[in-house]
C-alpha atoms as a PDB file:
ATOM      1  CA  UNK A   1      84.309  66.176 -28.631  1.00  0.00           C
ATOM      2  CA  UNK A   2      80.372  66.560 -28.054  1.00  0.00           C
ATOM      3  CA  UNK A   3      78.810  63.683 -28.942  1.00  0.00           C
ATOM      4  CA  UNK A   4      74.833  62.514 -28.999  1.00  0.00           C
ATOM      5  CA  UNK A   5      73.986  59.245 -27.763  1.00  0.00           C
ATOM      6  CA  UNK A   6      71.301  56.981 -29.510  1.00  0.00           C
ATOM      7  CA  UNK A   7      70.697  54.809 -26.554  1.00  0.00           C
ATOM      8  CA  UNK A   8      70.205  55.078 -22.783  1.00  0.00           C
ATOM      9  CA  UNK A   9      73.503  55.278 -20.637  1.00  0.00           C
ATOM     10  CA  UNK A  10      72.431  51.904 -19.471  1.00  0.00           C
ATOM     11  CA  UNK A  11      72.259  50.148 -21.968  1.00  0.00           C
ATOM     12  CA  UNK A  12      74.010  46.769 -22.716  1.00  0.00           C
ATOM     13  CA  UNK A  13      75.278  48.702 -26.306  1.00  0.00           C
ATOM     14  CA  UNK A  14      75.684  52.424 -26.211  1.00  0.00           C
ATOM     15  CA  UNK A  15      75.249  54.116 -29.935  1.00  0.00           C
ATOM     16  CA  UNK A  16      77.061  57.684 -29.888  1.00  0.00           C
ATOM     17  CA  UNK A  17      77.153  60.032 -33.206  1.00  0.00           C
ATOM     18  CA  UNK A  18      80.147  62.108 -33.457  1.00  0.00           C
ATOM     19  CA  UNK A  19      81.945  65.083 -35.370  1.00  0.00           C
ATOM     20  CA  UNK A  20      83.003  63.934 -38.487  1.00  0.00           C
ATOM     21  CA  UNK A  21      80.887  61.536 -39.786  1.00  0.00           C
ATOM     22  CA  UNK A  22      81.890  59.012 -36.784  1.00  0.00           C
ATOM     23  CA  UNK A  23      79.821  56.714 -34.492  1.00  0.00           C
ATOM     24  CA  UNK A  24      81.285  54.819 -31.880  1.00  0.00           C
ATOM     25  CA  UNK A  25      79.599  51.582 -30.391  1.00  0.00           C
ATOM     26  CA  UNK A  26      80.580  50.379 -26.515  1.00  0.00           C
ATOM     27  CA  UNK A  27      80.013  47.181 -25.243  1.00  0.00           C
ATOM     28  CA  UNK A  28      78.543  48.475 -21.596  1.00  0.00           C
ATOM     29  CA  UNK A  29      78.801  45.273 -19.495  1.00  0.00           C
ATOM     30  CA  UNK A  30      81.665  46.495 -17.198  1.00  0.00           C
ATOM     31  CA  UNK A  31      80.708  44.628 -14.292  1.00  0.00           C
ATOM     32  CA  UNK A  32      80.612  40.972 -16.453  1.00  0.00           C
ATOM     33  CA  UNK A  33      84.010  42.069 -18.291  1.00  0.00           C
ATOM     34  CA  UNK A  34      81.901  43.141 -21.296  1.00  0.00           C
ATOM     35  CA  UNK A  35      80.695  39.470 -21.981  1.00  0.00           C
ATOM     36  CA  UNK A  36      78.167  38.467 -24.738  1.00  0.00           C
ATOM     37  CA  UNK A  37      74.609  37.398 -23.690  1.00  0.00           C
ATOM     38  CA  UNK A  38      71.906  37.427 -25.558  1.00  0.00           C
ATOM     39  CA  UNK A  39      70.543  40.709 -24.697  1.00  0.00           C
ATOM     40  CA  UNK A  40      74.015  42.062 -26.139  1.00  0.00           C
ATOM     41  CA  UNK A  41      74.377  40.005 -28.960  1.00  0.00           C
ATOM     42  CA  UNK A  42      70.808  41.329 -30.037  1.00  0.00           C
ATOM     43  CA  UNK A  43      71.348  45.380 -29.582  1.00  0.00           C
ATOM     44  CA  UNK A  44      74.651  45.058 -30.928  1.00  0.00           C
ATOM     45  CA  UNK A  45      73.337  43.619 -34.481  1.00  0.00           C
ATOM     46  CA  UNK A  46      70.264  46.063 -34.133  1.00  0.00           C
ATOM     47  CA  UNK A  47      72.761  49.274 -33.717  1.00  0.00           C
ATOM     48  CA  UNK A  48      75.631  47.435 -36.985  1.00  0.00           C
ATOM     49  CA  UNK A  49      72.435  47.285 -38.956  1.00  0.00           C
ATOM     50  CA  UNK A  50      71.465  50.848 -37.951  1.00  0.00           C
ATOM     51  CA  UNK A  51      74.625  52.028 -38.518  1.00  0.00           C
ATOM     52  CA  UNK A  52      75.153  50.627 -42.116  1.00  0.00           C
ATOM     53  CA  UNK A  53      71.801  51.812 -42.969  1.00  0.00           C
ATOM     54  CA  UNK A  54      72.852  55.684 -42.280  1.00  0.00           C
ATOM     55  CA  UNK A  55      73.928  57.761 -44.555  1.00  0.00           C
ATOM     56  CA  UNK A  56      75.279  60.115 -42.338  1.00  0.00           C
ATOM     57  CA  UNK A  57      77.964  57.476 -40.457  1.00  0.00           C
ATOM     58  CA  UNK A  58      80.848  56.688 -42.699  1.00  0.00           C
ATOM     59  CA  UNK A  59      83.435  55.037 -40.001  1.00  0.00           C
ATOM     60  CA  UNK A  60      82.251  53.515 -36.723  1.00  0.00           C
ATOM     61  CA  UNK A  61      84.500  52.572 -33.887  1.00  0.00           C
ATOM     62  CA  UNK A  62      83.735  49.637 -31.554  1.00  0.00           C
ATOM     63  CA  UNK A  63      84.928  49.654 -27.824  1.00  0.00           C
ATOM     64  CA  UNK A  64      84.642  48.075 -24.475  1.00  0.00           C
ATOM     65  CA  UNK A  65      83.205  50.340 -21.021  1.00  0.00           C
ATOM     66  CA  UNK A  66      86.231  50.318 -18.536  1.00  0.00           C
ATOM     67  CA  UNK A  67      89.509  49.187 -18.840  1.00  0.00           C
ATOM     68  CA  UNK A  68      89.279  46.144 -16.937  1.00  0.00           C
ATOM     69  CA  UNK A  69      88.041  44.230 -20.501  1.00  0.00           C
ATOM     70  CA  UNK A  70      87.317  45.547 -24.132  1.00  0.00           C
ATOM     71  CA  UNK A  71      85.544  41.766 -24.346  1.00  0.00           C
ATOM     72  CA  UNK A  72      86.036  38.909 -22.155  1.00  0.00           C
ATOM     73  CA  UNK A  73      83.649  36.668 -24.917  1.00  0.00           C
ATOM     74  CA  UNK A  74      80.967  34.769 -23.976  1.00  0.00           C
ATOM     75  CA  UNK A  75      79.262  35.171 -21.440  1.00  0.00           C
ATOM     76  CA  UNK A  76      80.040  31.050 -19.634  1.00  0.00           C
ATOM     77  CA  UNK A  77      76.992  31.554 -17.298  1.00  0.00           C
ATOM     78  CA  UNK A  78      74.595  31.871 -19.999  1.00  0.00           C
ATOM     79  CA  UNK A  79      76.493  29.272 -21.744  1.00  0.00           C
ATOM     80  CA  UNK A  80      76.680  27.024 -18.829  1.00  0.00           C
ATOM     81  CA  UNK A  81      72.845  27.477 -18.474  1.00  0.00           C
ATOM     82  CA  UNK A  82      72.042  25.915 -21.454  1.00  0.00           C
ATOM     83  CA  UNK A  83      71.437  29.319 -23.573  1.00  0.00           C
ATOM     84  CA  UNK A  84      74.702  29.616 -25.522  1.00  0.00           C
ATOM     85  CA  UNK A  85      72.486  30.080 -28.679  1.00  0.00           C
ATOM     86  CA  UNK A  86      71.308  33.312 -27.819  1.00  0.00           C
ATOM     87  CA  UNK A  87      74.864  34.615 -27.866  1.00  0.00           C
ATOM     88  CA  UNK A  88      74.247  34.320 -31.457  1.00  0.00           C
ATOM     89  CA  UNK A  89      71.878  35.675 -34.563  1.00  0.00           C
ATOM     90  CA  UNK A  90      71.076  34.113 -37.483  1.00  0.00           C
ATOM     91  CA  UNK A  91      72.712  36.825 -40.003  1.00  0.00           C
ATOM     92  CA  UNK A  92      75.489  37.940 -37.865  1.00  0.00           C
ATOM     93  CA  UNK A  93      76.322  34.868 -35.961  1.00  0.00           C
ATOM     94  CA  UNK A  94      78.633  35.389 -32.555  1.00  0.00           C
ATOM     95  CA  UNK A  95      77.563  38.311 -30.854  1.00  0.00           C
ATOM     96  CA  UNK A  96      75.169  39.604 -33.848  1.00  0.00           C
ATOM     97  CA  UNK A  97      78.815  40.538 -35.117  1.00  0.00           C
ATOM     98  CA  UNK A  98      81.319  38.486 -35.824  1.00  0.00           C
ATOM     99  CA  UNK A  99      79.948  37.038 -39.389  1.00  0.00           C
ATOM    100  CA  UNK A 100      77.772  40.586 -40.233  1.00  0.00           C
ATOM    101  CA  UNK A 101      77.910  42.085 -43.491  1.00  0.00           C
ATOM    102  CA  UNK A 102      79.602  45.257 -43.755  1.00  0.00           C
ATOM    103  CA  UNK A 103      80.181  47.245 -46.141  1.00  0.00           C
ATOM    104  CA  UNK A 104      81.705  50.954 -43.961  1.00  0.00           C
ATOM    105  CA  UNK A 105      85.122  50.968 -42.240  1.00  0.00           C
ATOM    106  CA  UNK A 106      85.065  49.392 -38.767  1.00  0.00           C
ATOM    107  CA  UNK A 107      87.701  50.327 -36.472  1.00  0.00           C
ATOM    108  CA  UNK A 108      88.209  48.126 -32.798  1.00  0.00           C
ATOM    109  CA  UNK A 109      89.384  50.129 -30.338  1.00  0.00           C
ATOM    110  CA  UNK A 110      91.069  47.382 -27.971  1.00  0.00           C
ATOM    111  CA  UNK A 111      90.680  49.173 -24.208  1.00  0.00           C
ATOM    112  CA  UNK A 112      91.598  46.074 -22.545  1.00  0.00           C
ATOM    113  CA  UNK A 113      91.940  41.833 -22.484  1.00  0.00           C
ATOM    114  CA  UNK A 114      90.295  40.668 -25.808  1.00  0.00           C
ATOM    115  CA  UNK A 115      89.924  36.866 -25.336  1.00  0.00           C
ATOM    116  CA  UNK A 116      88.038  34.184 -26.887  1.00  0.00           C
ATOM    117  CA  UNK A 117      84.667  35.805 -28.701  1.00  0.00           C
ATOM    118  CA  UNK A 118      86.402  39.190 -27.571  1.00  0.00           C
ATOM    119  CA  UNK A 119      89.001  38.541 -29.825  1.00  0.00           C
ATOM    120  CA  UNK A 120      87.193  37.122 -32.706  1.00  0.00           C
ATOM    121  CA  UNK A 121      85.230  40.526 -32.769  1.00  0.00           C
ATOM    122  CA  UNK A 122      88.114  42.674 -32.748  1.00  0.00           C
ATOM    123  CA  UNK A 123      89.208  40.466 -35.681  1.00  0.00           C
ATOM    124  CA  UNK A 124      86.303  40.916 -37.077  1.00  0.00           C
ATOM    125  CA  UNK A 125      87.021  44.630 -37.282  1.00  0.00           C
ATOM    126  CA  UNK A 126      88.847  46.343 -40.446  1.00  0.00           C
ATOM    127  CA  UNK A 127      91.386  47.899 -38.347  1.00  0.00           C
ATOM    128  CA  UNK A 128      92.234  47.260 -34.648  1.00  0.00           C
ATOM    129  CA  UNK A 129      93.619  50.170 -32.531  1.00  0.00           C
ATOM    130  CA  UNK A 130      94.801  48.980 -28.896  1.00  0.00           C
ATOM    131  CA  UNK A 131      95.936  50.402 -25.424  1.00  0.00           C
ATOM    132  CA  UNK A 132      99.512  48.850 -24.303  1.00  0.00           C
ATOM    133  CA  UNK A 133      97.868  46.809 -21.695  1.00  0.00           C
ATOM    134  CA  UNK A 134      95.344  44.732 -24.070  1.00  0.00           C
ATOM    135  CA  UNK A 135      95.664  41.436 -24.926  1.00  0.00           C
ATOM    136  CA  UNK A 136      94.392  38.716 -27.338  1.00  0.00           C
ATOM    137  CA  UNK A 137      93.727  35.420 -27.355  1.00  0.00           C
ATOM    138  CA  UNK A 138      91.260  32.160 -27.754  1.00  0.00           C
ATOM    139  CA  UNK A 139      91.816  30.256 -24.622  1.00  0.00           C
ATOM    140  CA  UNK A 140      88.265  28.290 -25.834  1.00  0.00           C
ATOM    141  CA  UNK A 141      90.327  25.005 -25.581  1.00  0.00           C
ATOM    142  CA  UNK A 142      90.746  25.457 -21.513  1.00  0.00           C
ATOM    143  CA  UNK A 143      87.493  25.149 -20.847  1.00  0.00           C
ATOM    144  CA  UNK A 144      86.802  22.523 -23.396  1.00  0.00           C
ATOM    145  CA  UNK A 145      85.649  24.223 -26.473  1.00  0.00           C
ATOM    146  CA  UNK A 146      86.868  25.786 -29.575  1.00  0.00           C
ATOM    147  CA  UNK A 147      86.555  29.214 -30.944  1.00  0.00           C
ATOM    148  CA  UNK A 148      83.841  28.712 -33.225  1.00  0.00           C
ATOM    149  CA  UNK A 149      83.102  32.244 -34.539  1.00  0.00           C
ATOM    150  CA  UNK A 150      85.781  33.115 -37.203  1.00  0.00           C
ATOM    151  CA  UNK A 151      89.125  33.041 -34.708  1.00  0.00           C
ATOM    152  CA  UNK A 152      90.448  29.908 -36.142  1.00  0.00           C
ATOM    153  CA  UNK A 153      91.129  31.353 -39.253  1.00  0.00           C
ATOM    154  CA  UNK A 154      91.124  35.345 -39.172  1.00  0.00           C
ATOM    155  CA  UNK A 155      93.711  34.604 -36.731  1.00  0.00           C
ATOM    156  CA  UNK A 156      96.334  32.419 -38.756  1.00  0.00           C
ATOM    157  CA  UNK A 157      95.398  35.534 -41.253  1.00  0.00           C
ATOM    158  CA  UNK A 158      96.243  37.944 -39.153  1.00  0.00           C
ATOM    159  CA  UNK A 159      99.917  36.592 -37.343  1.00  0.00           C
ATOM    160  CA  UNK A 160     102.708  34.442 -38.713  1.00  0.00           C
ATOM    161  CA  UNK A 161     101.259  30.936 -39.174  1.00  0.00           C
ATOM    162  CA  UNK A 162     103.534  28.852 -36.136  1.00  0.00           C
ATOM    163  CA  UNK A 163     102.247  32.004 -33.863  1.00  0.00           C
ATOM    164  CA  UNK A 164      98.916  31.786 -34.262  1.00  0.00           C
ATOM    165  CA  UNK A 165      98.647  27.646 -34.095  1.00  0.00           C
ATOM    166  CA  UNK A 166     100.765  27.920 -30.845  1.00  0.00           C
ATOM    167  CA  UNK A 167      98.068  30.722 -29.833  1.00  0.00           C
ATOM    168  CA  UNK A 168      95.290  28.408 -30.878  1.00  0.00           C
ATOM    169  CA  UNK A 169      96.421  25.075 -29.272  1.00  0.00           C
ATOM    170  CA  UNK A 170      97.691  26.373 -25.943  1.00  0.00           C
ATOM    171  CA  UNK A 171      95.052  29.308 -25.656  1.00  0.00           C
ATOM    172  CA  UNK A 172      98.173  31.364 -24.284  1.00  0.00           C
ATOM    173  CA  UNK A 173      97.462  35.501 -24.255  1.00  0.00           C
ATOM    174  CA  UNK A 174      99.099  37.426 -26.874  1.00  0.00           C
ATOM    175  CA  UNK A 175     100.204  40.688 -24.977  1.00  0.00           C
ATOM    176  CA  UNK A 176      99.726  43.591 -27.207  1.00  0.00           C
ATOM    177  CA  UNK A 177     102.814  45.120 -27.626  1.00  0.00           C
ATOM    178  CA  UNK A 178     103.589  41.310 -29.352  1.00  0.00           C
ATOM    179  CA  UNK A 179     100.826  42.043 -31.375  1.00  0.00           C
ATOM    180  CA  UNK A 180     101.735  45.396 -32.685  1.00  0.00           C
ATOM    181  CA  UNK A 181     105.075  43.733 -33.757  1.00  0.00           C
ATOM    182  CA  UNK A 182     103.456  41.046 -35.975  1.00  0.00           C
ATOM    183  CA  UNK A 183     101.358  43.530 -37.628  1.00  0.00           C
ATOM    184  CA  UNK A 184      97.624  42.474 -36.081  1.00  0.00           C
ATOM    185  CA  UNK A 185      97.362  44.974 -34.191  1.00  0.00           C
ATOM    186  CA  UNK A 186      97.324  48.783 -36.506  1.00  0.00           C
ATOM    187  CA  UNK A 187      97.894  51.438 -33.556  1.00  0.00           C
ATOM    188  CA  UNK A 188      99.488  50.563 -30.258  1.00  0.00           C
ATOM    189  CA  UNK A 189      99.064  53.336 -27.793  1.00  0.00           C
ATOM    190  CA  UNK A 190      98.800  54.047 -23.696  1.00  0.00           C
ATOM    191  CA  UNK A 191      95.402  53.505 -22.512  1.00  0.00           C
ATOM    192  CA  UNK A 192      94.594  57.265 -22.386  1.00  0.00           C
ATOM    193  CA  UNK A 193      95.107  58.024 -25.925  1.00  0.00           C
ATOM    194  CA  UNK A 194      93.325  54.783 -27.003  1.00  0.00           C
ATOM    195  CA  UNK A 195      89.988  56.780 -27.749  1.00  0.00           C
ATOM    196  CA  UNK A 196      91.197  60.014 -28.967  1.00  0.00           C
ATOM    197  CA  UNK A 197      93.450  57.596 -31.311  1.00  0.00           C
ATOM    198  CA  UNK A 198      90.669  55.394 -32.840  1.00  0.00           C
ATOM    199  CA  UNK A 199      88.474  58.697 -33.431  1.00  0.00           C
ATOM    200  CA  UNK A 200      91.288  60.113 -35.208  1.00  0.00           C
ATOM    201  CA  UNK A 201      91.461  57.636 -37.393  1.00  0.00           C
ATOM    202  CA  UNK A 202      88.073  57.067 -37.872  1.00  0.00           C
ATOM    203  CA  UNK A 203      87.661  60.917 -38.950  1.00  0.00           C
ATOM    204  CA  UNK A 204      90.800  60.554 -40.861  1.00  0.00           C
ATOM    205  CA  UNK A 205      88.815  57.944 -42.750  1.00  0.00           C
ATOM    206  CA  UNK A 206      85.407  59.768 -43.371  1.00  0.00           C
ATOM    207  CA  UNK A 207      86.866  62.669 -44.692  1.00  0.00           C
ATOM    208  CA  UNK A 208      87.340  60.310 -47.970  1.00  0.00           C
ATOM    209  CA  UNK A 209      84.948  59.522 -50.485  1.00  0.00           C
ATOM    210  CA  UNK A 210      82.538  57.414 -48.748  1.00  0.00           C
ATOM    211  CA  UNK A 211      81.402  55.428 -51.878  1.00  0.00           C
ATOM    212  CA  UNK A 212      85.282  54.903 -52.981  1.00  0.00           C
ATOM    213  CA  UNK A 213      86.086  53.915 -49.466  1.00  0.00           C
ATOM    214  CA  UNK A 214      82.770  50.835 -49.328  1.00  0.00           C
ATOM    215  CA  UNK A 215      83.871  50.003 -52.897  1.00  0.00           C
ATOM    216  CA  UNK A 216      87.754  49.623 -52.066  1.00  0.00           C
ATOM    217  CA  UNK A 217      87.408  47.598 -48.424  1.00  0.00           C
ATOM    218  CA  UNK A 218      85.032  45.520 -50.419  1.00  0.00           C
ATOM    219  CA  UNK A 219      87.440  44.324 -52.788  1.00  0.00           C
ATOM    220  CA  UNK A 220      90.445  44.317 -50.232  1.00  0.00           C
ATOM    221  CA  UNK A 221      88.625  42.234 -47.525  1.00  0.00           C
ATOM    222  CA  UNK A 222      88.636  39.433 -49.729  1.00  0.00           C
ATOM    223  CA  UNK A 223      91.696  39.276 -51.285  1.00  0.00           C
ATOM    224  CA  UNK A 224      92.739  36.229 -49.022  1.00  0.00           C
ATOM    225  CA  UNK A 225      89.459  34.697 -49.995  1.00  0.00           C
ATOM    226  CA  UNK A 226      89.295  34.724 -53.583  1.00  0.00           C
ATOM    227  CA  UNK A 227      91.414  33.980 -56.536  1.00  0.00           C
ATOM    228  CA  UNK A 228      93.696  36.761 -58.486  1.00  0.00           C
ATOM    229  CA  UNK A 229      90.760  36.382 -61.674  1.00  0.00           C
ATOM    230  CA  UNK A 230      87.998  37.032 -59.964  1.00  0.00           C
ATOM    231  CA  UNK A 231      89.243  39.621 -57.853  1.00  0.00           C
ATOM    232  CA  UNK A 232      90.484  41.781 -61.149  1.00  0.00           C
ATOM    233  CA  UNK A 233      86.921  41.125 -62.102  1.00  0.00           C
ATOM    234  CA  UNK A 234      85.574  42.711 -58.737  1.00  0.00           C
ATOM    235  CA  UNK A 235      88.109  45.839 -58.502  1.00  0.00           C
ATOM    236  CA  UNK A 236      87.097  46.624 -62.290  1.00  0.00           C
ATOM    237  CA  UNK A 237      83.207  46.344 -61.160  1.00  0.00           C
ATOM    238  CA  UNK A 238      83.724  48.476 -58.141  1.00  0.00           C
ATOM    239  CA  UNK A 239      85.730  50.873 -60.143  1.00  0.00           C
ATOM    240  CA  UNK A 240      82.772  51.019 -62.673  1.00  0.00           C
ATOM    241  CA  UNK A 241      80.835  51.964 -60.106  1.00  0.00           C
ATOM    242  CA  UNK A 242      83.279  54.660 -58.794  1.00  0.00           C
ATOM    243  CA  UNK A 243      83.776  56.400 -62.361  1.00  0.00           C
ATOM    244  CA  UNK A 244      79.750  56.849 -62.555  1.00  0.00           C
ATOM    245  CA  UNK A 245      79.214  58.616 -58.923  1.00  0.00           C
ATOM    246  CA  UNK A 246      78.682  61.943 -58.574  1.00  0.00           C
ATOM    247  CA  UNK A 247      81.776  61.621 -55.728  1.00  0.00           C
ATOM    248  CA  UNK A 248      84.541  61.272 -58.740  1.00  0.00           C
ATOM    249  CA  UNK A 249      83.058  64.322 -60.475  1.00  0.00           C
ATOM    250  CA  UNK A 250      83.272  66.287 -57.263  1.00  0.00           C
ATOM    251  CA  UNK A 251      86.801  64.973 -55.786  1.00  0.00           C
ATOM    252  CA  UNK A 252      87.688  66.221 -59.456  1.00  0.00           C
ATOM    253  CA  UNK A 253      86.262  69.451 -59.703  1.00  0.00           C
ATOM    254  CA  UNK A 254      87.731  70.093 -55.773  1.00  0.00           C
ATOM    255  CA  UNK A 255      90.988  68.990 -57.110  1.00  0.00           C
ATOM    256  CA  UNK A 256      90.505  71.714 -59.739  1.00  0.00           C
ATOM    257  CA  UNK A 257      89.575  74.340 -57.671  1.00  0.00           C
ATOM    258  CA  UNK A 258      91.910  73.598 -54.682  1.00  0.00           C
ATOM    259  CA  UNK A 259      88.663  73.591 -51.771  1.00  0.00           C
ATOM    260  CA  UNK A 260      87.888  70.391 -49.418  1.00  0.00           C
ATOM    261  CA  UNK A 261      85.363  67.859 -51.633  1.00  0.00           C
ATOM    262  CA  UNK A 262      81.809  67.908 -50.689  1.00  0.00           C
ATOM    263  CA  UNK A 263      80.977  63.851 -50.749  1.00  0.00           C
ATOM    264  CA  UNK A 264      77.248  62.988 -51.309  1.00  0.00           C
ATOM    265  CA  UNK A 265      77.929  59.106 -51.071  1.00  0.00           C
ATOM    266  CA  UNK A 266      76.845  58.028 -54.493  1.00  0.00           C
END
């Protein structure tokens, strides 16, 4: 799979455009476990914002460099040095991430330990796609802190309640094999498939109507959020939207003539 990359291979967050309508993201701190500092948390919200500004990109997949960590969190130097508010932005708080609106189809493609802020970005993600020897968790409270960007709730979301508040108060990993089982993790697969498996997807994804697919996950993301009443009120909005686009008139007329839809996105 050729791909072109938007940033230099040194980068702290590499930007690659792929075949099918597909970018993928890397963390590329392999030598600090893929921790957050600020310079990360900074290039990653520049390349999300990038991302959800192009037309072109209709599923992006987000991944660690290595194997040794797809995130290990923070970065506790930086932290310990008095600059733990760099590790955040003002619109997408942890990481430039974790709080970001979105509005395409992110997919987390888990290559090794996500802990603490690692794991709060993965559950951050729409979909999370792991190799067998990942693992989760928000040890924050063994070194004294809590995990303050989204984990203590995505992650009572995400597992059966008693798992996750034995997760939370011991700060125990959650292998991810466990994980697969209790449904928070979508894909579990062996650590050389792990890529090949979240680009799948990904493509599998983009080859939908991109203005059906914003307009659904908009409406599904919150439905943990919001009440029944004004969720019917947002699905019939969003399906407004849908039955004006030019996309419904050509998944029709495709239908009709039996060919692969040309999507324009609006």
């Amino acid at each position: 799979m050729s791909a072109q990359l938007q940033a230099p291979s040194d980068a702290v967050v590499l930007i690659e455009h792929l075949p099918g309508h597909v970018a993928r993201l890397t963390l590329n701190r392999p030598s600090a476990r893929n921790a957050i500092n600020g310079e990360v948390a900074n290039a990653l919200e520049a390349a999300l914002q990038a991302l959800e500004a192009d037309d072109s990109i209709r599923a992006v997949v987000l991944t660690g460099a290595g194997q040794e960590a797809f995130c290990s969190g923070a970065d506790l130097k930086e932290v310990a040095a008095g600059r733990g508010k760099q590790l955040r932005t003002e619109r997408g708080g942890f990481a430039g991430f974790v709080y970001a609106p979105r509005r395409k189809p992110w997919i987390a493609a888990v290559n090794g330990p996500a802990l603490a802020g690692g794991s709060e970005i993965a559950l951050a993600c729409d979909v999370i796609v792991a190799a067998a020897h990942a693992t989760f968790g928000l040890p924050e409270v063994q070194r004294g802190l809590i995990a303050g960007a989204g984990g203590l709730y995505r992650l009572p979301r995400a597992l059966p309640r008693h798992i996750a508040l034995e997760l939370v108060a011991t700060g125990d990993p959650l292998q991810a094999a466990r994980a697969h089982q209790f449904g928070l993790v979508n894909h579990l697969v062996p650590a050389a498939e792990l890529q090949e498996t979240a680009l799948a997807l990904a493509q599998r994804i983009a080859r939908n109507a991109p203005l059906a697919v914003r307009e659904s996950l908009g409406v599904a993301r919150q439905a943990h959020d919001l009440e029944e009443a004004t969720l019917r009120q947002l699905s019939a909005e969003g399906l407004a939207r849908v039955a004006a686009s030019e996309d419904l008139r050509e998944g029709l007329q495709a239908f009709i003539e039996k060919r692969a839809p040309q999507w324009r996105g609006r």
